[in-house]
C-alpha atoms as a PDB file:
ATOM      1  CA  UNK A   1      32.947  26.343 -54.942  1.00  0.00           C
ATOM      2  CA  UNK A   2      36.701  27.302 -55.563  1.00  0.00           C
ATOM      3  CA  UNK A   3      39.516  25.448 -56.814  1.00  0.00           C
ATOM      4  CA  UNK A   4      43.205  26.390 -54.784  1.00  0.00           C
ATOM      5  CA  UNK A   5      46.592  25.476 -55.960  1.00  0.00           C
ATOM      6  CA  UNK A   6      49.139  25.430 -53.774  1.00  0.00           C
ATOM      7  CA  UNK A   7      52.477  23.803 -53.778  1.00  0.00           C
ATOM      8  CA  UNK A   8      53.036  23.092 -49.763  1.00  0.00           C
ATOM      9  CA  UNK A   9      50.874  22.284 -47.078  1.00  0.00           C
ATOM     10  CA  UNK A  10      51.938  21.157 -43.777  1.00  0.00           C
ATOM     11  CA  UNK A  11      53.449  17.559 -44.116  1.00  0.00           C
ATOM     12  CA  UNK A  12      52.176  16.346 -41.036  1.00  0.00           C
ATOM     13  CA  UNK A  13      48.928  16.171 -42.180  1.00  0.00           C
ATOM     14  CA  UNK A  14      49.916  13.534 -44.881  1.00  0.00           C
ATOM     15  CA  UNK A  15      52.919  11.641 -43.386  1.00  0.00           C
ATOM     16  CA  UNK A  16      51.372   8.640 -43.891  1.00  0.00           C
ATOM     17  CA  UNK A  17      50.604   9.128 -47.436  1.00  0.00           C
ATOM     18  CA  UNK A  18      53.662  11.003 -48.832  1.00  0.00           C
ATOM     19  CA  UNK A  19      57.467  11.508 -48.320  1.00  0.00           C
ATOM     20  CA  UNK A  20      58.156  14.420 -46.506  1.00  0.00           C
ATOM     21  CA  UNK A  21      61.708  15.017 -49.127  1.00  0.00           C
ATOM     22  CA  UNK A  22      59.233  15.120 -51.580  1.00  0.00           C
ATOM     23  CA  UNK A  23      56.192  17.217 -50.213  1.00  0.00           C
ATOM     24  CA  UNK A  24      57.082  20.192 -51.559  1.00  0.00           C
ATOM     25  CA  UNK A  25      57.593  18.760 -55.221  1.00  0.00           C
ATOM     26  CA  UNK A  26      54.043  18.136 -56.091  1.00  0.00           C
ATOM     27  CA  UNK A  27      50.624  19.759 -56.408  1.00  0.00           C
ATOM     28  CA  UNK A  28      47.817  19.786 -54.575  1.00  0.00           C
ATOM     29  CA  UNK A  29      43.906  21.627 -55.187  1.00  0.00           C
ATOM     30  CA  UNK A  30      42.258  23.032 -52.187  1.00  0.00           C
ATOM     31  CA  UNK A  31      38.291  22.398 -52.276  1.00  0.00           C
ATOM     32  CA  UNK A  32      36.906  24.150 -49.511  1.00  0.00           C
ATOM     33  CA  UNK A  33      32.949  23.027 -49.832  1.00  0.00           C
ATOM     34  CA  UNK A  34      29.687  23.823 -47.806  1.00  0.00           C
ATOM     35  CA  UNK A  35      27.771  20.780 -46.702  1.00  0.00           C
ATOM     36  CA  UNK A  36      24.873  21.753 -48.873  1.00  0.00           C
ATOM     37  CA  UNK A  37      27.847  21.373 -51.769  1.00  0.00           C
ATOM     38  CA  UNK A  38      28.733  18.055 -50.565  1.00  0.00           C
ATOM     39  CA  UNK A  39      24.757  17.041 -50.321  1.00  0.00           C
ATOM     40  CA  UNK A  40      24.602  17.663 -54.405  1.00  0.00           C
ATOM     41  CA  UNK A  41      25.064  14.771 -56.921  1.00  0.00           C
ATOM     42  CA  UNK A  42      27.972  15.008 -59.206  1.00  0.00           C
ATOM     43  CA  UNK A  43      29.650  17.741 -57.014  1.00  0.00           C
ATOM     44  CA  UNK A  44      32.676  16.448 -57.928  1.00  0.00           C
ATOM     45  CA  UNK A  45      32.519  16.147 -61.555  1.00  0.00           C
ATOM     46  CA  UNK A  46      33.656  19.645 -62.610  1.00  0.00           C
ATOM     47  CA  UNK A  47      36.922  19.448 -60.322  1.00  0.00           C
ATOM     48  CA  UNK A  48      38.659  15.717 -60.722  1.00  0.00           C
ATOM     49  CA  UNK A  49      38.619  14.796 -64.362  1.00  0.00           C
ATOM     50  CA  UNK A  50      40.258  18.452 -65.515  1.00  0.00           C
ATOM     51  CA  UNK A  51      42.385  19.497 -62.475  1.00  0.00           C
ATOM     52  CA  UNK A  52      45.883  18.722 -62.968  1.00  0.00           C
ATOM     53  CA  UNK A  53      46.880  17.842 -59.374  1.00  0.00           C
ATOM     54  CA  UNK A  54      48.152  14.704 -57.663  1.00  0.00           C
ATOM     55  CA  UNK A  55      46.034  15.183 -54.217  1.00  0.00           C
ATOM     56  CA  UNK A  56      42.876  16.825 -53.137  1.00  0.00           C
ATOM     57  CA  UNK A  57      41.914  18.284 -50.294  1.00  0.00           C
ATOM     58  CA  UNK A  58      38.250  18.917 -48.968  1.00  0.00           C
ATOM     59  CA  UNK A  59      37.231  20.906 -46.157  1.00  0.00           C
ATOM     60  CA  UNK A  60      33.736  19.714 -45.024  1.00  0.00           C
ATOM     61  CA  UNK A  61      32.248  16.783 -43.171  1.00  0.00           C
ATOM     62  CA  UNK A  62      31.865  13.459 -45.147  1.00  0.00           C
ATOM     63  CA  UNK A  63      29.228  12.434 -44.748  1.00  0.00           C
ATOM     64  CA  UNK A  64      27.879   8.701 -46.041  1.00  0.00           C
ATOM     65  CA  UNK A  65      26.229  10.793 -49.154  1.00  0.00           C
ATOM     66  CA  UNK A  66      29.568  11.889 -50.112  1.00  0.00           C
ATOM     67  CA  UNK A  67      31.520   9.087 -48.965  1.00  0.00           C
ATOM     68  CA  UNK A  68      29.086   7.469 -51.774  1.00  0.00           C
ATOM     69  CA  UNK A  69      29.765  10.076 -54.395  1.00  0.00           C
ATOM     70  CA  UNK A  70      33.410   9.736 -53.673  1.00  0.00           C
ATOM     71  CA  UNK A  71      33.364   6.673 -54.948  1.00  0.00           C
ATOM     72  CA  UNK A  72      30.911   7.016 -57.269  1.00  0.00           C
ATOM     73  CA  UNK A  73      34.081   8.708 -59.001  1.00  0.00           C
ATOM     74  CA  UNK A  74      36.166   6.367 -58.192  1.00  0.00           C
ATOM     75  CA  UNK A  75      38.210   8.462 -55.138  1.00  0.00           C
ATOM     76  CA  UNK A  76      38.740   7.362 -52.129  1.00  0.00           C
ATOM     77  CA  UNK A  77      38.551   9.352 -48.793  1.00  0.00           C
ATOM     78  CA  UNK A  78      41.334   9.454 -46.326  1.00  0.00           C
ATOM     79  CA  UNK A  79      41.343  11.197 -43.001  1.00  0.00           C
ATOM     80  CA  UNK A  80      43.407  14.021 -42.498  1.00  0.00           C
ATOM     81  CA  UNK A  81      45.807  14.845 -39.599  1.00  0.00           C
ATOM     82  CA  UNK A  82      44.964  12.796 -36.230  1.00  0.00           C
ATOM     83  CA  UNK A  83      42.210  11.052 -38.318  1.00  0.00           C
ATOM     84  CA  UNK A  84      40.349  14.689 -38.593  1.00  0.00           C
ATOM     85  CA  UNK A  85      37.002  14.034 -40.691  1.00  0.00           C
ATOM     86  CA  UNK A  86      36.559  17.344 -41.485  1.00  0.00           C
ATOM     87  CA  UNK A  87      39.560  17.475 -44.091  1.00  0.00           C
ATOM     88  CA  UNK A  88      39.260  14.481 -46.416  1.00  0.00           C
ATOM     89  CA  UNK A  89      42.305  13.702 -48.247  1.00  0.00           C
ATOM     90  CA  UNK A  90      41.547  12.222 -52.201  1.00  0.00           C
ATOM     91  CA  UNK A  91      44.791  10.747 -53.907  1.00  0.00           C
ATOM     92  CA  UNK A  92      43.994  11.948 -57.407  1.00  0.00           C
ATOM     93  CA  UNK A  93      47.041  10.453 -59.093  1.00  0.00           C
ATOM     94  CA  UNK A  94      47.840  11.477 -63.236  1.00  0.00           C
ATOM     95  CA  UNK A  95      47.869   7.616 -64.318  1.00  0.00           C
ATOM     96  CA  UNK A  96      45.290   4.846 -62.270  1.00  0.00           C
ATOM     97  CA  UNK A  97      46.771   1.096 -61.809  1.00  0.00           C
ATOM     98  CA  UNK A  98      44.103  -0.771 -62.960  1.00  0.00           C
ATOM     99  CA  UNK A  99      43.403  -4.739 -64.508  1.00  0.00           C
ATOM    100  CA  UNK A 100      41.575  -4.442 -67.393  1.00  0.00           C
ATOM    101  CA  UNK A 101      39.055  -7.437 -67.127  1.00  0.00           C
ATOM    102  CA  UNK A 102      37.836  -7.010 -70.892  1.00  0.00           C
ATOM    103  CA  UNK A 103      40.597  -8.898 -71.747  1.00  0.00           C
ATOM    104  CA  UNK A 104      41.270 -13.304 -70.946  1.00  0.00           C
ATOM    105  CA  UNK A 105      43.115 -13.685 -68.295  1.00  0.00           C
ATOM    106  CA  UNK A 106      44.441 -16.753 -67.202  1.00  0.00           C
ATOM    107  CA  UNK A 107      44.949 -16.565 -63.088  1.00  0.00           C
ATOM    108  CA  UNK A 108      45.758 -20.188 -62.112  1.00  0.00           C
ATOM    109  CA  UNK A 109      48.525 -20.526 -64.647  1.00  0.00           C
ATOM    110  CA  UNK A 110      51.011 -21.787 -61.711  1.00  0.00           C
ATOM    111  CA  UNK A 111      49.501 -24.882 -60.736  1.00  0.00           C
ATOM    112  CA  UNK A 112      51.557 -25.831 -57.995  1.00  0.00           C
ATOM    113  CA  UNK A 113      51.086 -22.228 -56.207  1.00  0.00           C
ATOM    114  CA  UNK A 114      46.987 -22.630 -57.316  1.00  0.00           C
ATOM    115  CA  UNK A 115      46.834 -26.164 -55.529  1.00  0.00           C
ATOM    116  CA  UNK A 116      47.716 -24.238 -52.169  1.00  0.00           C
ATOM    117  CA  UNK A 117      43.544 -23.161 -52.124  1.00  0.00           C
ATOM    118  CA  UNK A 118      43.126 -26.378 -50.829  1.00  0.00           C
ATOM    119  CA  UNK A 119      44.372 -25.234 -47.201  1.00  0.00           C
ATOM    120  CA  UNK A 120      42.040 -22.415 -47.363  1.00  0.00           C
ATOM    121  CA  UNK A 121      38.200 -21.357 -47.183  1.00  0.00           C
ATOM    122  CA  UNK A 122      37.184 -18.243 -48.161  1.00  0.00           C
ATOM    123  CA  UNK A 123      34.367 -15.875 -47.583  1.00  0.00           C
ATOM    124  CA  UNK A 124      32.916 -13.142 -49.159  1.00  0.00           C
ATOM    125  CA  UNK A 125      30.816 -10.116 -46.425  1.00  0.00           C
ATOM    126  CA  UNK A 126      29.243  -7.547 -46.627  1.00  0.00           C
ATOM    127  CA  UNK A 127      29.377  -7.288 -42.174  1.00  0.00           C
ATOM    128  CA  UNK A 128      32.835  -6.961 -42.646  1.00  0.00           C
ATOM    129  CA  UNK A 129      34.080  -4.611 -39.258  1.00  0.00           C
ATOM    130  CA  UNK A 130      36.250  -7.346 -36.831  1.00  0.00           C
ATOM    131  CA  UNK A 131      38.524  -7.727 -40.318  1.00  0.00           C
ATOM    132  CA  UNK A 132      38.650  -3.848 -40.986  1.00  0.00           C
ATOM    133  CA  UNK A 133      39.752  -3.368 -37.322  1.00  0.00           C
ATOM    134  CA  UNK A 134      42.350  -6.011 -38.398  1.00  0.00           C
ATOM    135  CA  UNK A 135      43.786  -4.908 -41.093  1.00  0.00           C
ATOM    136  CA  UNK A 136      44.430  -1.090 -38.946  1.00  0.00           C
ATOM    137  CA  UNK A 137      45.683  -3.305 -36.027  1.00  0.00           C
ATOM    138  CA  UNK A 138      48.457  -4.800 -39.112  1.00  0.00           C
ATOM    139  CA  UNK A 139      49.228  -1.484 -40.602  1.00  0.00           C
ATOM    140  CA  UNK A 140      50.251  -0.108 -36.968  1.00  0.00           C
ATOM    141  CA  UNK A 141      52.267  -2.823 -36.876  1.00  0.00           C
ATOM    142  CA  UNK A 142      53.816  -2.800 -39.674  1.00  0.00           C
ATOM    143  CA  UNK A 143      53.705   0.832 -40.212  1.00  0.00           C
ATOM    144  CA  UNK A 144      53.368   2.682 -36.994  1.00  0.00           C
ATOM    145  CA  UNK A 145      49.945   4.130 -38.841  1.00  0.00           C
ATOM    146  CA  UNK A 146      47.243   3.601 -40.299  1.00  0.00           C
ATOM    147  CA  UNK A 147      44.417   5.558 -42.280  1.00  0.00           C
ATOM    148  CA  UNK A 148      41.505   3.290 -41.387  1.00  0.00           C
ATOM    149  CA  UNK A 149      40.316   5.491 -38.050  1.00  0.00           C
ATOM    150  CA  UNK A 150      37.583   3.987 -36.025  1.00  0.00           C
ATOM    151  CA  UNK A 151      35.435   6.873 -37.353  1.00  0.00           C
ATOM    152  CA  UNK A 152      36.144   5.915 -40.983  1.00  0.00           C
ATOM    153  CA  UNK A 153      35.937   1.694 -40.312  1.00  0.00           C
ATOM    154  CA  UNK A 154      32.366   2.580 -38.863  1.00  0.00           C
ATOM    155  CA  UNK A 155      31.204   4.480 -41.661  1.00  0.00           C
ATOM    156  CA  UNK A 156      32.209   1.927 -44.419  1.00  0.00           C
ATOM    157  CA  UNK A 157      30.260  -0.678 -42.662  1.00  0.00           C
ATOM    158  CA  UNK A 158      27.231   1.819 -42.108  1.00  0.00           C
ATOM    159  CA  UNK A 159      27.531   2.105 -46.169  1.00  0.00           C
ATOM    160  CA  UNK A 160      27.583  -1.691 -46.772  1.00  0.00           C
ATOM    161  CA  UNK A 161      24.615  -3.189 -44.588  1.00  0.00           C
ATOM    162  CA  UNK A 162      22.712   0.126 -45.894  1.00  0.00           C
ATOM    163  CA  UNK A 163      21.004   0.846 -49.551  1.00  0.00           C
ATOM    164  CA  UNK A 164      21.861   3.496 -51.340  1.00  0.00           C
ATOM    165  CA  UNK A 165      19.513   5.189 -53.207  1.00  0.00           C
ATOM    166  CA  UNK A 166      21.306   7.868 -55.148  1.00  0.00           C
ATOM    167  CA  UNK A 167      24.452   5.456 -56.191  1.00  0.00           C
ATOM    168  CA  UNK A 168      24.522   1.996 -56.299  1.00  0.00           C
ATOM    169  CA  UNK A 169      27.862   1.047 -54.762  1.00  0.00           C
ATOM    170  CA  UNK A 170      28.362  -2.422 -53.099  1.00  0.00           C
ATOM    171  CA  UNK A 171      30.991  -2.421 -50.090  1.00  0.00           C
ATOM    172  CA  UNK A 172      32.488  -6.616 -49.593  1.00  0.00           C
ATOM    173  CA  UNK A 173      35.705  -8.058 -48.005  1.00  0.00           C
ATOM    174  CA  UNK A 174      37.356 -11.323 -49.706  1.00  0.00           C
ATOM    175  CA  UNK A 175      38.535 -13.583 -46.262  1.00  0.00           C
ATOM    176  CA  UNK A 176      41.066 -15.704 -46.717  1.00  0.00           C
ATOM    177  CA  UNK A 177      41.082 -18.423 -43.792  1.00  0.00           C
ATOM    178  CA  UNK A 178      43.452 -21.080 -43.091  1.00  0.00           C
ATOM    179  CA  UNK A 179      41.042 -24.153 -42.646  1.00  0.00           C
ATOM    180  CA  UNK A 180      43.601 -25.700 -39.902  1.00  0.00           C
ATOM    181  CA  UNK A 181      43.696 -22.674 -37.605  1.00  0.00           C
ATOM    182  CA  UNK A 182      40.712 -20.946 -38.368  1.00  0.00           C
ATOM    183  CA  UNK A 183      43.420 -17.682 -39.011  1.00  0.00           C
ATOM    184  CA  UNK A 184      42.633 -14.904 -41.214  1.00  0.00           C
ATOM    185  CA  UNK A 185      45.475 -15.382 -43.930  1.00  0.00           C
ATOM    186  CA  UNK A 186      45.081 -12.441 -46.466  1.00  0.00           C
ATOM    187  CA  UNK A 187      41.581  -9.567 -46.648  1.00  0.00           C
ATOM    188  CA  UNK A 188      40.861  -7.565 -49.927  1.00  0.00           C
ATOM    189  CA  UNK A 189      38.066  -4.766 -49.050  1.00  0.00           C
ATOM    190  CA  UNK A 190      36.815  -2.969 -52.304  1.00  0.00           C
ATOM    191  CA  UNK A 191      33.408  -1.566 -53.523  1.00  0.00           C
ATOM    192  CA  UNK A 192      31.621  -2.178 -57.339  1.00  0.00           C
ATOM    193  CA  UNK A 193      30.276   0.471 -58.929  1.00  0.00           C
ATOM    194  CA  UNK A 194      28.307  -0.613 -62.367  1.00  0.00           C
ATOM    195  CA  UNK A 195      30.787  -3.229 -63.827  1.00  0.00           C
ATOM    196  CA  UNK A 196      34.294  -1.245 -62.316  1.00  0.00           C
ATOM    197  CA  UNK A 197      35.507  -2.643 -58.985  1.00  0.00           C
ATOM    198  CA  UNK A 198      37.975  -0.471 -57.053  1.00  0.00           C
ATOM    199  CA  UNK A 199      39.958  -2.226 -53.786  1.00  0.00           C
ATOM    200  CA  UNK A 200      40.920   0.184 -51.224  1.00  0.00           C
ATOM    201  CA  UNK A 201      43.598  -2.264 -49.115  1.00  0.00           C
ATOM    202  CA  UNK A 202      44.098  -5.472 -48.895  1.00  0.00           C
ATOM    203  CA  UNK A 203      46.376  -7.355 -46.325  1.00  0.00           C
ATOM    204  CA  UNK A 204      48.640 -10.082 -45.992  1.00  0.00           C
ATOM    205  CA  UNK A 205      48.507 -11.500 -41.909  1.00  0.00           C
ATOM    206  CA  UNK A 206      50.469 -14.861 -42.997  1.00  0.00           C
ATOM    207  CA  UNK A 207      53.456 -14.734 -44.850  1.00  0.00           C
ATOM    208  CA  UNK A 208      54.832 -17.551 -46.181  1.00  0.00           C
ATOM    209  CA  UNK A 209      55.679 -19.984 -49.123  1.00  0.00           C
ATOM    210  CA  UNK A 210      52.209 -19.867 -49.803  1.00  0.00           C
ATOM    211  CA  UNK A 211      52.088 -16.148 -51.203  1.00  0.00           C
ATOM    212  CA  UNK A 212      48.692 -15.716 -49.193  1.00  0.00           C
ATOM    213  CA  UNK A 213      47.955 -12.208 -50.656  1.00  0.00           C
ATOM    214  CA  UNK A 214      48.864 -13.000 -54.271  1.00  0.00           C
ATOM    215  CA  UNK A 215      46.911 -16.533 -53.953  1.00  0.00           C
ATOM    216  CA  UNK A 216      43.870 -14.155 -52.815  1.00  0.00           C
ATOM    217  CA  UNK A 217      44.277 -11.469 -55.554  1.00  0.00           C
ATOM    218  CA  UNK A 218      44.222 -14.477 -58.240  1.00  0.00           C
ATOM    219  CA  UNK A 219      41.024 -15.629 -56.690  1.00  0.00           C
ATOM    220  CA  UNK A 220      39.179 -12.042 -56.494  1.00  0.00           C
ATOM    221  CA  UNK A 221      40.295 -11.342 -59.727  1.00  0.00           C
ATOM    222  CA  UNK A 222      38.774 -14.840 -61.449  1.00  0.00           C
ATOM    223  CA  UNK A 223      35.463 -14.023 -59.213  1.00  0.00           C
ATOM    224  CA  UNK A 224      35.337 -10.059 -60.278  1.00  0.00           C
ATOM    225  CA  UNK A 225      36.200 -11.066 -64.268  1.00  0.00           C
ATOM    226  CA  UNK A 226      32.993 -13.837 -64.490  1.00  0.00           C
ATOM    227  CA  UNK A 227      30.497 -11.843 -62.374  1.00  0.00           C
ATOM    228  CA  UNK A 228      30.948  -9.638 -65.577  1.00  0.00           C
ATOM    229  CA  UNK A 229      33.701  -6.433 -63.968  1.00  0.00           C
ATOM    230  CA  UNK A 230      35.506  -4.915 -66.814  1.00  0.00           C
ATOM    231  CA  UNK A 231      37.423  -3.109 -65.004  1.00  0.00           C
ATOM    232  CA  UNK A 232      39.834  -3.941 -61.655  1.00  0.00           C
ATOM    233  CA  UNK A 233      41.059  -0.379 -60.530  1.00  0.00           C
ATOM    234  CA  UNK A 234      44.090  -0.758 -57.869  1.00  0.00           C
ATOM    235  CA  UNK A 235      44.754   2.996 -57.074  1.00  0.00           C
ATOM    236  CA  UNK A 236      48.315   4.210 -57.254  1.00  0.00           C
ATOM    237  CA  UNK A 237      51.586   2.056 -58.475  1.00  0.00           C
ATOM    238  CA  UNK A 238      53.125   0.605 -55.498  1.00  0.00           C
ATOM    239  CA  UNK A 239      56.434  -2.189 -55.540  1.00  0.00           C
ATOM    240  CA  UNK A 240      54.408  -5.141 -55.051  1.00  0.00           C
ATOM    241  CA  UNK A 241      51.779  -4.358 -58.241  1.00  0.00           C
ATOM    242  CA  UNK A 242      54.740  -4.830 -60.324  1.00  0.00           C
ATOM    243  CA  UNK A 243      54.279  -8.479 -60.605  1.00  0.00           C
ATOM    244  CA  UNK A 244      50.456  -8.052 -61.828  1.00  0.00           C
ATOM    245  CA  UNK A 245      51.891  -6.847 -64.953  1.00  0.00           C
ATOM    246  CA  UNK A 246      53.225  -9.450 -67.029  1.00  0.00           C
ATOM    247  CA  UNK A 247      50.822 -12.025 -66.769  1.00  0.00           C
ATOM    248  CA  UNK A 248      47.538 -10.662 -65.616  1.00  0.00           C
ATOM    249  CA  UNK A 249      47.911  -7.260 -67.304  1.00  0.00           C
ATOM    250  CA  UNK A 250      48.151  -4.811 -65.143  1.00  0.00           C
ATOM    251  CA  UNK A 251      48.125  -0.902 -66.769  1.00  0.00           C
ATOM    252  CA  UNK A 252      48.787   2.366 -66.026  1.00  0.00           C
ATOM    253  CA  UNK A 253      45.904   4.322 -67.424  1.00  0.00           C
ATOM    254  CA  UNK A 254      46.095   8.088 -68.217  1.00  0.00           C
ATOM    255  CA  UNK A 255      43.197   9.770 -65.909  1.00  0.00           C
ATOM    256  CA  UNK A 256      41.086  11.362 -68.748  1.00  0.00           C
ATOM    257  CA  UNK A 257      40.968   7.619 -70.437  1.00  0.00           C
ATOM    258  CA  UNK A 258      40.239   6.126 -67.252  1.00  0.00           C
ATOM    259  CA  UNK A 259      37.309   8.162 -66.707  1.00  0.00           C
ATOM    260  CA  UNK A 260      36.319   7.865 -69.622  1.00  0.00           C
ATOM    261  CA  UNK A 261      36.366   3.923 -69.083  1.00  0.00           C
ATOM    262  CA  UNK A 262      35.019   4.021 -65.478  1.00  0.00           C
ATOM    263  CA  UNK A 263      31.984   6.507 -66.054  1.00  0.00           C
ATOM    264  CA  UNK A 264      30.761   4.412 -68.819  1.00  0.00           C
ATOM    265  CA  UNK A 265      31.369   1.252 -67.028  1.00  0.00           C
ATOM    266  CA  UNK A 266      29.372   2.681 -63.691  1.00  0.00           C
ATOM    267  CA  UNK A 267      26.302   2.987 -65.556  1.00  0.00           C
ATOM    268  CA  UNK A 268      26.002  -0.956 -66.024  1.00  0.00           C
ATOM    269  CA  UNK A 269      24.928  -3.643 -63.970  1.00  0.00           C
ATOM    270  CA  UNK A 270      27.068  -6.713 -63.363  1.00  0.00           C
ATOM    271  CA  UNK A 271      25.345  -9.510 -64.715  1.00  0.00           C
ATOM    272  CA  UNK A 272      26.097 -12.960 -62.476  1.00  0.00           C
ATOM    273  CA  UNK A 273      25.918 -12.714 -58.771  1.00  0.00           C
ATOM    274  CA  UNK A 274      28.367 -14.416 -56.494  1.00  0.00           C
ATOM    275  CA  UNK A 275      25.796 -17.375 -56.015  1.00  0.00           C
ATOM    276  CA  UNK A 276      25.757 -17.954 -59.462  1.00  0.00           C
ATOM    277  CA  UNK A 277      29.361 -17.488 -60.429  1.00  0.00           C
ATOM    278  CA  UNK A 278      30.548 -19.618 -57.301  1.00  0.00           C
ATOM    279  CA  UNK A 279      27.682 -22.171 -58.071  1.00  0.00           C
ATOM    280  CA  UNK A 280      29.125 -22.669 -61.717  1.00  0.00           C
ATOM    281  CA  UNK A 281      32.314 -23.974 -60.321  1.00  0.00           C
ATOM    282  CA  UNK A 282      35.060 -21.557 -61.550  1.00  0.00           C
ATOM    283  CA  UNK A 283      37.765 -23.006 -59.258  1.00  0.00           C
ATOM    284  CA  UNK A 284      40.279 -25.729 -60.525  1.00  0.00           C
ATOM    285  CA  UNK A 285      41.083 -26.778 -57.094  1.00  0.00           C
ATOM    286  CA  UNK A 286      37.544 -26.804 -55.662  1.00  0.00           C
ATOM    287  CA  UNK A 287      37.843 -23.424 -53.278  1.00  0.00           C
ATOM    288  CA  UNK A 288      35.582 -23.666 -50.016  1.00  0.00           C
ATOM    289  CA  UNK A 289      33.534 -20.698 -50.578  1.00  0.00           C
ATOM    290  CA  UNK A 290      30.959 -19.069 -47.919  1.00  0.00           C
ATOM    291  CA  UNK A 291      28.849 -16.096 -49.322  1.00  0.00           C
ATOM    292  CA  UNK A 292      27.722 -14.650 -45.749  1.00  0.00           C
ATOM    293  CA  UNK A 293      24.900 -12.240 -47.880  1.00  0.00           C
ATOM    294  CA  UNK A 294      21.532 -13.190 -50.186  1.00  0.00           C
ATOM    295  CA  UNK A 295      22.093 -12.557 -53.650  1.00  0.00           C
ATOM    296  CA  UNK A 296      20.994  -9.713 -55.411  1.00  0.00           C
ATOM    297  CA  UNK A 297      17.833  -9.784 -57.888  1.00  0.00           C
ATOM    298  CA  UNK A 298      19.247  -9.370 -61.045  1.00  0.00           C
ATOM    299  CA  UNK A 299      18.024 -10.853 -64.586  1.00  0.00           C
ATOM    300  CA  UNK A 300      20.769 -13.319 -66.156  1.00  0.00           C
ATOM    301  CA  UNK A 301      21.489 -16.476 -68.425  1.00  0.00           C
ATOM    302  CA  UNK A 302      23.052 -19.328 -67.442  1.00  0.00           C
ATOM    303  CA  UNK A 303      23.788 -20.052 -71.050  1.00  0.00           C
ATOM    304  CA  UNK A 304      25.483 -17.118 -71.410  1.00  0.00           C
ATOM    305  CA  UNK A 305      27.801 -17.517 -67.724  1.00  0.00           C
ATOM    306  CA  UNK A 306      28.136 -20.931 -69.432  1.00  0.00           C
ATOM    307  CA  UNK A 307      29.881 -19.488 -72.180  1.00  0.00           C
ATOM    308  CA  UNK A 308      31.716 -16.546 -70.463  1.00  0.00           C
ATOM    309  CA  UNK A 309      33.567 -19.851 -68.394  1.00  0.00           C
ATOM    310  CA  UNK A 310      34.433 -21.177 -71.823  1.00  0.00           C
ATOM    311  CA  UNK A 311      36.303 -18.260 -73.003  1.00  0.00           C
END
């Protein structure tokens, strides 16, 4: 395996990702691989943490092993030009937004806002493809792109309804639904990885006075910090993070510290499952919640959930 630098690469194959002004300004590593690279655990380890670039680019089929050990490392794969699956694009930013869930957070602390659950139901899947073909059909529209190729949308769902036996990485989608129309209102779609949960897009298909996506984040994020997650990583700093900050404490975390925070945190197990956490009634307004999956066998106290609510 060989590591590339290079300092321009033909913008059309990240348009969608990057200003073209400002293609030319930043680095990139070139990691062409063999499949039987790609088919070895912790291929990756030796080129993320220590490279010093804000992108990488591999040249070799992704397959759902890799897809797996992608994450496993918390990157994210992007097709490259005309949704080519050959050339997998990684955003490998310096800093990582993240929420760090080791710390109280209070996320109903506007009540009138929080009261707006009422109008909604919302359900948590693992079968998640009609609201991944969605959320594309939204970013064309709102866009005139979008990353999540057919190709791509098929293989995350072949990852979620299937085990995975070298990494244990759980695929779900948070639906929001208006209980009136029946109308998707916002979608988060993330995986877990140990006690680290990392969402890849979320979207917001009704936007009104009711801050839809924001309501939904609030909601994720009180589910995520209960089941036990320490750590909520968002990917790179975009406008509409910003207001995470003050109140719910979102971070910009050096890369070497958050690796050093996410590999420690992948090799633990959540402790509540959905069931339980939902069951324990975390909601102040009494959310509608549908879990469309069976729980995961998993040892765990309800004296101790009890007492993680009371904090």
């Amino acid at each position: 395996m060989t590591l590339g630098y290079v300092r321009m690469v033909n913008p059309c194959s990240f348009a969608f990702l990057i200003d073209r002004r400002y293609a030319n300004q930043m680095a990139f590593a070139w990691i062409p691989l063999s499949e039987e690279d790609t088919q070895k655990e912790d291929f990756l380890c030796t080129v993320v943490v220590p490279s010093d670039v804000d992108w990488l680019f591999i040249t070799a089929p992704i397959s759902n092993f890799t897809l797996c050990e992608l994450f496993y490392n918390a990157l994210f794969f992007l097709p490259g030009c005309h949704h080519d699956q050959s050339i997998a694009v990684l955003p490998n930013g310096l800093h990582r937004v993240c929420i760090d869930l080791r710390n109280p957070i209070n996320w109903f602390k506007n009540k009138k806002k929080s009261k707006k659950m009422r109008e909604f139901k919302l359900f948590i899947k693992k079968n998640f493809k009609e609201e991944l073909l969605e959320a594309a059909s939204i970013h064309h529209e709102e866009k005139g792109m979008t990353w999540l190729s057919p190709d791509l949308i098929d293989q995350l769902c072949s990852i979620s309804s299937q085990q995975q036996p070298h990494r244990k990485i759980e695929l779900f989608c948070f639906q929001l639904v208006e209980k009136t129309s029946g109308k998707t209102a916002a979608c988060t779609f993330g995986f877990g990885c140990g006690r680290a949960f990392h969402d890849y897009t979320m979207c917001t298909f009704q936007r009104d006075d009711r801050s839809c996506g924001t309501l939904l984040s609030k909601i994720v994020g009180r589910i995520l910090q209960t089941m036990g997650y320490k750590l909520w990583y968002w990917g790179n700093l975009v406008e509409y993070m910003k207001q995470y900050a003050v109140h719910y404490g979102l971070c910009e975390i050096p890369r070497p510290e958050f690796y050093r925070i996410w590999n420690s945190l992948r090799a633990q197990q959540v402790p509540f499952s959905f069931q339980e956490v939902i069951a324990s009634g975390i909601f102040p307004f009494n959310l509608d919640v549908e879990i469309e999956f069976e729980a995961n066998s998993r040892p765990s106290d309800d004296q101790s959930l009890k007492k993680d609510l009371d904090c």
